[in-house]
Protein backbone atom coordinates (compact mmCIF):
# COMPACT_ATOMS: atom_id res chain seq x y z
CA UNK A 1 27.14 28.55 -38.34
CA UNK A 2 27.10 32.32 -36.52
CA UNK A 3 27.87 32.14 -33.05
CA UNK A 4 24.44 33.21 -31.93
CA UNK A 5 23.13 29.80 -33.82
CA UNK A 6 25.44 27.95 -31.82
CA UNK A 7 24.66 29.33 -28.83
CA UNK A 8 21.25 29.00 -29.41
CA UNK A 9 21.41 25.58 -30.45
CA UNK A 10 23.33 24.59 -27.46
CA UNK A 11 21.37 26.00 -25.31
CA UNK A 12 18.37 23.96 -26.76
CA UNK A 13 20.03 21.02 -26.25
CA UNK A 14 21.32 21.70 -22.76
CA UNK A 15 17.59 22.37 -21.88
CA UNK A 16 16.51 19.20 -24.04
CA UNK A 17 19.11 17.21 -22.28
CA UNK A 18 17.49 18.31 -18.41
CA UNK A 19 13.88 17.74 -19.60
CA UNK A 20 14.94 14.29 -20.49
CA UNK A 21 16.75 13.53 -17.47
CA UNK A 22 13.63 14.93 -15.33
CA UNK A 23 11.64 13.08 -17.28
CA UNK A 24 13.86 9.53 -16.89
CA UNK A 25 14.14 10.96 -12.74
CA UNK A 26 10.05 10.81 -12.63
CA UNK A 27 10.30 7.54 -14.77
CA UNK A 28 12.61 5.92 -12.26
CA UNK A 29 10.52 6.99 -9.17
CA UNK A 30 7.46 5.89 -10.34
CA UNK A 31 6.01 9.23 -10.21
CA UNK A 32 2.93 10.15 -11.57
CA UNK A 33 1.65 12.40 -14.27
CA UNK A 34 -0.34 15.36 -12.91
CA UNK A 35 -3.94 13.87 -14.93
CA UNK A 36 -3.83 10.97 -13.35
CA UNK A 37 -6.48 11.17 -10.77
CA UNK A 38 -8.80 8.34 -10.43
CA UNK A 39 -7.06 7.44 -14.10
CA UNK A 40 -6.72 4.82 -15.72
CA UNK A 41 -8.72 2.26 -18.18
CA UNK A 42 -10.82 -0.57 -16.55
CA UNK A 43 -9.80 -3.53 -17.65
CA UNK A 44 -13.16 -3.56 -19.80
CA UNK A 45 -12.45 -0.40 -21.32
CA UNK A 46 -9.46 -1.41 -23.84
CA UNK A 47 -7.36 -1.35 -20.43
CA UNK A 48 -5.41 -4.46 -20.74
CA UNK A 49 -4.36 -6.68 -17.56
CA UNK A 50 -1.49 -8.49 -17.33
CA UNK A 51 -0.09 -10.38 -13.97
CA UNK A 52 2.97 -11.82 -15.19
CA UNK A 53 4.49 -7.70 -14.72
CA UNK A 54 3.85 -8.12 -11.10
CA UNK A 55 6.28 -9.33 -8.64
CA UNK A 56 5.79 -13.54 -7.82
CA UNK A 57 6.08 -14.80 -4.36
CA UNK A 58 9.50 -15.95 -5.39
CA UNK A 59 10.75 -12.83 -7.04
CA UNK A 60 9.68 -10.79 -4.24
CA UNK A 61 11.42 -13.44 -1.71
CA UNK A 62 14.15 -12.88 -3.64
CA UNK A 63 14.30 -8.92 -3.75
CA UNK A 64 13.93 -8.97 0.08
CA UNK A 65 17.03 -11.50 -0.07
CA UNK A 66 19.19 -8.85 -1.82
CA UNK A 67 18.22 -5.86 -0.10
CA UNK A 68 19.03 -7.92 3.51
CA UNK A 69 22.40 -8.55 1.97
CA UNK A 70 22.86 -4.81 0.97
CA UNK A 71 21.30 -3.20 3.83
CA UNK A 72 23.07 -3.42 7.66
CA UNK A 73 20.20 -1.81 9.06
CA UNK A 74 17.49 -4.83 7.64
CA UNK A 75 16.71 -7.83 9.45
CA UNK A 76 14.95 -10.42 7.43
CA UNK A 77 12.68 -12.66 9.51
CA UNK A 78 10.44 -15.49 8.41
CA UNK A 79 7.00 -14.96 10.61
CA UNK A 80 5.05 -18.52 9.83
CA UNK A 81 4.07 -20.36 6.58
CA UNK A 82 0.63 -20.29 4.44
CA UNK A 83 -1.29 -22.52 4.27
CA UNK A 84 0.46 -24.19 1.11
CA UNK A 85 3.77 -23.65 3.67
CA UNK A 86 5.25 -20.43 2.11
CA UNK A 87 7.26 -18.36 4.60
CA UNK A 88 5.50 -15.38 5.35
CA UNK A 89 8.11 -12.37 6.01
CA UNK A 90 8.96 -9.78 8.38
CA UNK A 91 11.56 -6.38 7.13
CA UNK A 92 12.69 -4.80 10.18
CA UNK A 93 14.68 -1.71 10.96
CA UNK A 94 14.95 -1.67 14.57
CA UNK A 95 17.56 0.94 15.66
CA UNK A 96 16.28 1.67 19.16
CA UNK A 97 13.39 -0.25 21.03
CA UNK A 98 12.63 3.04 22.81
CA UNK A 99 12.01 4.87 19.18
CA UNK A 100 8.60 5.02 18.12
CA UNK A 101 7.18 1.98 15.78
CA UNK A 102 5.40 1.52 12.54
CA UNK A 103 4.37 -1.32 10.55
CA UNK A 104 2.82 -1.78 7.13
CA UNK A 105 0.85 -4.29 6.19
CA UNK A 106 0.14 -5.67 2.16
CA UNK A 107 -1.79 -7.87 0.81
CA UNK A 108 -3.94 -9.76 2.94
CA UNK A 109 -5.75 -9.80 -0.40
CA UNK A 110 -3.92 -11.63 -2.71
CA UNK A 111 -5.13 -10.01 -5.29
CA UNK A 112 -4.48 -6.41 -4.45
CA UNK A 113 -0.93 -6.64 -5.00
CA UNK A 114 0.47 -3.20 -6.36
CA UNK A 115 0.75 -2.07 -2.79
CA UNK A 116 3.23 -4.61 -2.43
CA UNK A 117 5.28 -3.54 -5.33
CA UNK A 118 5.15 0.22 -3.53
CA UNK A 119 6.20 -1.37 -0.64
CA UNK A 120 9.42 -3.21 -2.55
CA UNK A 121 10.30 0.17 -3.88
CA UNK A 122 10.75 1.85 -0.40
CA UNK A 123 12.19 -0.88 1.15
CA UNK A 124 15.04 -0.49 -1.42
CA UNK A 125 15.54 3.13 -0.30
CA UNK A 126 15.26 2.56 3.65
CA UNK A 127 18.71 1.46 4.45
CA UNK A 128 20.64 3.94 1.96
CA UNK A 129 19.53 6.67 -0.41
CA UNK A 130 16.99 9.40 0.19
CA UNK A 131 15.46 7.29 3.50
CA UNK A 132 18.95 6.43 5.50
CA UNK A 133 19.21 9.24 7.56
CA UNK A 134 15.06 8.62 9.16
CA UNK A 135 16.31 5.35 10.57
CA UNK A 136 17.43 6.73 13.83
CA UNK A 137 14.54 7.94 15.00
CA UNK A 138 11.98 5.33 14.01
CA UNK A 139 11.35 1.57 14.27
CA UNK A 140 9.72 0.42 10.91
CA UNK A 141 8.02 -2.92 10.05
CA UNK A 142 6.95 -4.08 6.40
CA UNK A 143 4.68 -7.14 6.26
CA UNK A 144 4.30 -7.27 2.37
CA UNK A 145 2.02 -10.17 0.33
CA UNK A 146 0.89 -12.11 3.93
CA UNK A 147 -1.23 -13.88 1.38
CA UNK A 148 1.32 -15.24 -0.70
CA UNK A 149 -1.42 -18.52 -1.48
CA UNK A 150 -4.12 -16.17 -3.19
CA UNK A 151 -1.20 -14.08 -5.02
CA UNK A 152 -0.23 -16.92 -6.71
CA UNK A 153 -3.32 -18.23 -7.69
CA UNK A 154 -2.24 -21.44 -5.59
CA UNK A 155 -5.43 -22.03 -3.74
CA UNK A 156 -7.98 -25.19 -3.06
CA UNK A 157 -10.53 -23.21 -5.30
CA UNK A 158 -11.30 -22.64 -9.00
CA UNK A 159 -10.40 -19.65 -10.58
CA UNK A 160 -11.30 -20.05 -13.89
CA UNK A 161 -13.92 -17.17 -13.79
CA UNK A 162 -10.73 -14.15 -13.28
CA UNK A 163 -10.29 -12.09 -15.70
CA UNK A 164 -6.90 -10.87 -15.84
CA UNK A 165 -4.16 -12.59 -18.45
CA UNK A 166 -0.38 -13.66 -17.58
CA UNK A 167 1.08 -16.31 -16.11
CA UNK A 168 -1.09 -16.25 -13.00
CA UNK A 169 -4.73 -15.58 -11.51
CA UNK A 170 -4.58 -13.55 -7.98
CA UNK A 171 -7.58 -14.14 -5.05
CA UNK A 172 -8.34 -12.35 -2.20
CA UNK A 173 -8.81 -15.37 -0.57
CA UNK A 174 -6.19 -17.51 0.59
CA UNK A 175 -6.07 -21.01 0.03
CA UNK A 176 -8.76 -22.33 2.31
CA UNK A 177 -11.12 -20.02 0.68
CA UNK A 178 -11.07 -17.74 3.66
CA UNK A 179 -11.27 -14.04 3.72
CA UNK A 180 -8.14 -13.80 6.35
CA UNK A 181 -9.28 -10.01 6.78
CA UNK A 182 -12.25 -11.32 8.17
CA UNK A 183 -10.13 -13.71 10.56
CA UNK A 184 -8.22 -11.35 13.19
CA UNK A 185 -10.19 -12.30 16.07
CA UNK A 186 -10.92 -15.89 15.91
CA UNK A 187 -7.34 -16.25 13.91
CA UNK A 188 -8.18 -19.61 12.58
CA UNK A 189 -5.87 -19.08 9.56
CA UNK A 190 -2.30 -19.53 9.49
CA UNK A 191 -1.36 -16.32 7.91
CA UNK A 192 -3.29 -14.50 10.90
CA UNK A 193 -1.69 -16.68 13.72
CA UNK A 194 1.45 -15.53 12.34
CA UNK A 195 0.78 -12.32 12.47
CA UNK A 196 -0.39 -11.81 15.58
CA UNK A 197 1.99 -14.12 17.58
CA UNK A 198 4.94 -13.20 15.86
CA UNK A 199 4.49 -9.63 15.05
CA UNK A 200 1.65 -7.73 16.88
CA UNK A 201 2.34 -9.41 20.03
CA UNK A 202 6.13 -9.21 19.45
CA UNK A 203 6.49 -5.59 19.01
CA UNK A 204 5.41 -2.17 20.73
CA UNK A 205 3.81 -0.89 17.81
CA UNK A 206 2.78 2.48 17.91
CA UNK A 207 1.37 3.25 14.24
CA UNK A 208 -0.06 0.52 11.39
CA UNK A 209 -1.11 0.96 7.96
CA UNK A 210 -3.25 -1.70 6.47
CA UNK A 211 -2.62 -1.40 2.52
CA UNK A 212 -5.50 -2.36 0.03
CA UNK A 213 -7.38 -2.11 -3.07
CA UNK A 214 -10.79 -1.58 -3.54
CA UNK A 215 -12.59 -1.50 -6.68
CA UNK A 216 -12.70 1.00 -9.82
CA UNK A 217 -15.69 3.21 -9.63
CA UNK A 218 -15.42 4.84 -6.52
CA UNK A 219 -15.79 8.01 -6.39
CA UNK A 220 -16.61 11.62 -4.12
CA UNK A 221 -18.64 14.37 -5.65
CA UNK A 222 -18.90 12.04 -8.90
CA UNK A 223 -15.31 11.90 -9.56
CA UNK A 224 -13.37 9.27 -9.36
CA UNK A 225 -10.79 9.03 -6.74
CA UNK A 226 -7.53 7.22 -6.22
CA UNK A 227 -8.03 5.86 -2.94
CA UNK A 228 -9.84 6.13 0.45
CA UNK A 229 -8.74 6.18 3.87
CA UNK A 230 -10.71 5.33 7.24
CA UNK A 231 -9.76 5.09 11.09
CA UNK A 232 -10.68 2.25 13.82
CA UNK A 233 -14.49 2.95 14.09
CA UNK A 234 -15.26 0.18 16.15
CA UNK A 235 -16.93 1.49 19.73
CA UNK A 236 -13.73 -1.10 21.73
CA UNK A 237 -10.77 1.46 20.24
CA UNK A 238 -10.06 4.70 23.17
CA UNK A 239 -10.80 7.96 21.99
CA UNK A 240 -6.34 8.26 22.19
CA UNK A 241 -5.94 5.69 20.03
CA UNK A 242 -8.98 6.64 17.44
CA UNK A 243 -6.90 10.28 17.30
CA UNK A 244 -3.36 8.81 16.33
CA UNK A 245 -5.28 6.71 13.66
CA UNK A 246 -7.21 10.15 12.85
CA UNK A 247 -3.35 11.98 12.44
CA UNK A 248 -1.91 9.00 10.75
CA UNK A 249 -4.47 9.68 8.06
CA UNK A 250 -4.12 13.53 8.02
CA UNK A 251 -0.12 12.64 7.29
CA UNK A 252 -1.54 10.96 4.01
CA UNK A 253 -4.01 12.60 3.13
CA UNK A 254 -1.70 16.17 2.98
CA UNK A 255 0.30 14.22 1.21
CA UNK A 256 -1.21 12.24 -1.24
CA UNK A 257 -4.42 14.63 -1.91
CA UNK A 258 -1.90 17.81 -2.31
CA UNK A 259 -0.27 15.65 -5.18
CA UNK A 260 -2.27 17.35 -8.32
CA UNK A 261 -2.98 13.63 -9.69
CA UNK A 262 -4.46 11.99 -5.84
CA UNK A 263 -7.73 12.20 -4.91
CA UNK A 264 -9.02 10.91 -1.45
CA UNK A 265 -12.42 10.06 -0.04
CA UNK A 266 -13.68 8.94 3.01
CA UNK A 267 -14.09 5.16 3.11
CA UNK A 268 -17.46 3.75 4.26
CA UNK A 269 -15.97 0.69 6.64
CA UNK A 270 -17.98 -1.42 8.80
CA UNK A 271 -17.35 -1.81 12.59
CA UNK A 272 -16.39 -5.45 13.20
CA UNK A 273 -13.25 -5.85 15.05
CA UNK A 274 -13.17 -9.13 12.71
CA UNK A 275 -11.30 -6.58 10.32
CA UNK A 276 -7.44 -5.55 10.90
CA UNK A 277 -8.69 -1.85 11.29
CA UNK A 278 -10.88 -2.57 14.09
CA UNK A 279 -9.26 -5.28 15.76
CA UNK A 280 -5.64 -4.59 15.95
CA UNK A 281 -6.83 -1.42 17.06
CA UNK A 282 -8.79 -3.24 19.42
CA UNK A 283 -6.93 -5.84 20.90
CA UNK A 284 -3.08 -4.11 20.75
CA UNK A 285 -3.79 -0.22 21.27
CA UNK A 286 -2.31 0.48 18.11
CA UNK A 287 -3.86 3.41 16.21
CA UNK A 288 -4.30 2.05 12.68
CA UNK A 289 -5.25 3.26 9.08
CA UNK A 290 -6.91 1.62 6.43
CA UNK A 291 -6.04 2.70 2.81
CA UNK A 292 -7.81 1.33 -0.07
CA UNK A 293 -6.09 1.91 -3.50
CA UNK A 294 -8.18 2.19 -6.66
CA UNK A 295 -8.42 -0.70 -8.68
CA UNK A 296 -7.05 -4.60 -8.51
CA UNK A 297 -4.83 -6.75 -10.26
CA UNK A 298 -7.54 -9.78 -10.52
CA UNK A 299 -10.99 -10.43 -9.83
CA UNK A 300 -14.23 -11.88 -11.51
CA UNK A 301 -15.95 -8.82 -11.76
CA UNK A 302 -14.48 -6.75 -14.25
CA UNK A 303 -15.95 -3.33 -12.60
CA UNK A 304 -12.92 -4.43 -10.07
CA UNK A 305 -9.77 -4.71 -12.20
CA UNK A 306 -7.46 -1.89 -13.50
CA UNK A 307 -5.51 -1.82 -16.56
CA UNK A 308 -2.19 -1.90 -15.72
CA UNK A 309 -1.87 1.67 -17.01
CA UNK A 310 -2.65 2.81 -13.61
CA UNK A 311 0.04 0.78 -12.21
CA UNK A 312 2.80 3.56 -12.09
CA UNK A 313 0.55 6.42 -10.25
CA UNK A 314 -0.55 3.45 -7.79
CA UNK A 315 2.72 2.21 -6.70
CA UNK A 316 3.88 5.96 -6.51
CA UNK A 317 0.86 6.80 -4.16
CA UNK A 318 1.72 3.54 -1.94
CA UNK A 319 5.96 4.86 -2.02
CA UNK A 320 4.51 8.41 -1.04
CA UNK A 321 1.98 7.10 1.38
CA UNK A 322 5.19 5.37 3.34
CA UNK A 323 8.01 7.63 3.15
CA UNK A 324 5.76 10.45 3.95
CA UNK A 325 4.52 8.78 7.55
CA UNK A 326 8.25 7.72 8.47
CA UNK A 327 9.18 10.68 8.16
CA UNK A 328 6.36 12.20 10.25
CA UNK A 329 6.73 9.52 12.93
CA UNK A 330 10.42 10.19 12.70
CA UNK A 331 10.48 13.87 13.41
CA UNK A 332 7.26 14.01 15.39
CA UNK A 333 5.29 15.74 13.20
CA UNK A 334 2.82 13.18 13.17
CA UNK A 335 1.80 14.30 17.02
CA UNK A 336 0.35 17.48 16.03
CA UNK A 337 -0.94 16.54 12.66
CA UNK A 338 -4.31 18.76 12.08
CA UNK A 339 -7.03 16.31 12.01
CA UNK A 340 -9.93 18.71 11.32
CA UNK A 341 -10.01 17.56 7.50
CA UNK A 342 -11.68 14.19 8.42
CA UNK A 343 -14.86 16.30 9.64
CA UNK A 344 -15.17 17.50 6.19
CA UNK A 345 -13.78 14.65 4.05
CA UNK A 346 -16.26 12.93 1.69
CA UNK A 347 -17.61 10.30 1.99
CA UNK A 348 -16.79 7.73 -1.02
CA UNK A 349 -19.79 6.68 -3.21
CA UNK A 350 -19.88 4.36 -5.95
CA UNK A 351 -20.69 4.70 -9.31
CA UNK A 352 -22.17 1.73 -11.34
CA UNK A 353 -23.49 -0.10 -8.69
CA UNK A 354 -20.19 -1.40 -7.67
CA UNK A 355 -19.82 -2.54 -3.90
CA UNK A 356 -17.41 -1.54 -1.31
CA UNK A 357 -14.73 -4.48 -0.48
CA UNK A 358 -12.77 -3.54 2.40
C-alpha cells in the first residue's frame, strides 16, 4: 500500500476511533440527541413501556448504599417509613451549615419515576468526578422516590387498569390511595410527616426543586415540549421568595431550553398551598420550583405514558436540570439570574384534550 493510502487510512480510523468514543461519552452520560424535543413514541403509538428497566425501591436503596460507602462527603439518613413501612431516604452533603442549601425532591408520584433515575445519576457524580469540587460552597439535599408504596405498585388499590408491562405497575398515589402532593398542609400521610419534620423543618433550606412528570401532549405554540416549569403562585409566598423561585427557574430554563433537543413552557399550576410548590413556599420561606417532565412511566390513560424511548433525553434533562443549579447556587450566579424570560414564556397548552396533572 503507498504511503499516502496509509496515511489516509489511518487517519480515517483515528477519526473513526474519536467519533466512537464521543459517541460511547454521550452514551454514558445519558445525553440526548439534538431531535429529541418533545420526542418520543406514546406508549400507544408502537412506543413500548416497560417498568422492569427502572430502578426498584430496593435497587435504588441499594445504589444509595454504595455510593454512601464510596463517597466521604454523603450522609445517608433514613427520614420515616411509608405507609407499607419502607424507609424513606435523605442524601446529604453538608460541608458548611453557613453555605447556602438546596434540596430536590422525586417522586411524590410514584409513577413519575425517571426523575429519580436522573437523580441516581448525579448523586453518583457529587462526591467525586465532574461535581467534587461544587461541594464547598453548597449544602445539597436529594429526597428521591418519597413514594416508594405507589412505585412499586404495593398499594391498598387495584391496578389492573395500567398500562405499562414489566414486573411492576407504578401509581401516583401512595398506598392509602392518597394524592400525598395534595397533603402538605394537613400532612395526614406518613410520607409528608416525614418530610416536613425531618427535613423541611430540619434544615435552612434556601432553594427546592420539586421533580415531576406530567403527561404527553403538552405542548407551546403547538409543539410539543419536554417539560414545564412554574414558581410559588400562591398570594401567602413574599414577593423575595416568589423572585428566588423566579431565578431558580431562569437557571433551568437557560439551561435546559438552550439544549437544541429541550423545549420549555410555562406550566398552568393552581394556587393551593395543599401542593409542595405553594406550601413549602408558604410555610418554610423557601423559594421553590416545580418541573414537570414529559411523559410517565405508568398510568391508565395511555395519552399519559411514554415509551421508554424517551427515557435517555429525560433522565439527561433531570442530570442537567441538577448539576446546572448547584453549580449556580454554588458560585452565586443564581442571585443575579435574569428573570425577564418568565414574562414572555408560554404558557403550556394541551393537545388532545389531555389534562394538566401537577
Amino acid at each position: 500500500m503507498p504511503a499516502s493510502s496509509r496515511l489516509f487510512l489511518t487517519q480515517t480510523m483515528k477519526k473513526g476511533a474519536c467519533i466512537i468514543a464521543g459517541s460511547a461519552l454521550m452514551l454514558g452520560l445519558g445525553m440526548a440527541p439534538a431531535q429529541a424535543v418533545g420526542g418520543g413514541p406514546n406508549n400507544n403509538e408502537n412506543g413500548t413501556t416497560n417498568t422492569s428497566i427502572l430502578h426498584t425501591y430496593d435497587s435504588m436503596v441499594a445504589e444509595l448504599t454504595t455510593q454512601d460507602a464510596k463517597q466521604s462527603a454523603l450522609d445517608l439518613e433514613v427520614i420515616g417509613q411509608s405507609v407499607k413501612g419502607r424507609d424513606l431516604y435523605l442524601a446529604k452533603y453538608i460541608s458548611d451549615p453557613s453555605n447556602p442549601t438546596i434540596l430536590f425532591l422525586t417522586q411524590q408520584h410514584g409513577n413519575e419515576q425517571l426523575t429519580t433515575e436522573g437523580t441516581l445519576e448525579v448523586i453518583k457524580h457529587l462526591g467525586s468526578g465532574r461535581m467534587k469540587d461544587v461541594l464547598k460552597d453548597i449544602n445539597i439535599l436529594v429526597v428521591p422516590m418519597l413514594n416508594p408504596d405507589g412505585a412499586m405498585g404495593d398499594v391498598n388499590f387495584s391496578l389492573d387498569d395500567y398500562i405499562a408491562s414489566g414486573d411492576r405497575h407504578l401509581t401516583r398515589y401512595n398506598a392509602n390511595n392518597v394524592d400525598i402532593n395534595r397533603d402538605h398542609v394537613a400532612k395526614t400521610q406518613p410520607e409528608i410527616q416525614a418530610l416536613h419534620n425531618n427535613v423541611l423543618s430540619a434544615f435552612n433550606i434556601d432553594y427546592m426543586i420539586d421533580l415531576h412528570h406530567q403527561g404527553t401532549r403538552s405542548a407551546i405554540n403547538g409543539e410539543l415540549v419536554s417539560g414545564s416549569i412554574l414558581y410559588p403562585t400562591t398570594t401567602d409566598v413574599s414577593e423575595e421568595v416568589r423572585e428566588g423561585s423566579k431565578r431558580l427557574g431562569s437557571i433551568v430554563y437557560q439551561n435546559v431550553d438552550s439544549t437544541g433537543w429541550g423545549r420549555l413552557g410555562k406550566y398552568v399550576g393552581g394556587t393551593a398551598n395543599t401542593i409542595a410548590r405553594n406550601g413549602i413556599a408558604a410555610e418554610y420561606g423557601i423559594s421553590t420550583l416545580l418541573f414537570e417532565m414529559r411523559g410517565m412511566s405508568d398510568h391508565y390513560n395511555e395519552d399519559y405514558v411514554l415509551g421508554q424511548k424517551s427515557n435517555g433525553y429525560l433522565r439527561q434533562q433531570t442530570i442537567l436540570t441538577l448539576e446546572s443549579t448547584i453549580k449556580a447556587v454554588a458560585d452565586g450566579s443564581v442571585e443575579t439570574a435574569d428573570t425577564s424570560f418568565w414574562d414572555t414564556l408560554p404558557e403550556q397548552s394541551t393537545l388532545l384534550g389531555e389534562e394538566a396533572d401537577e
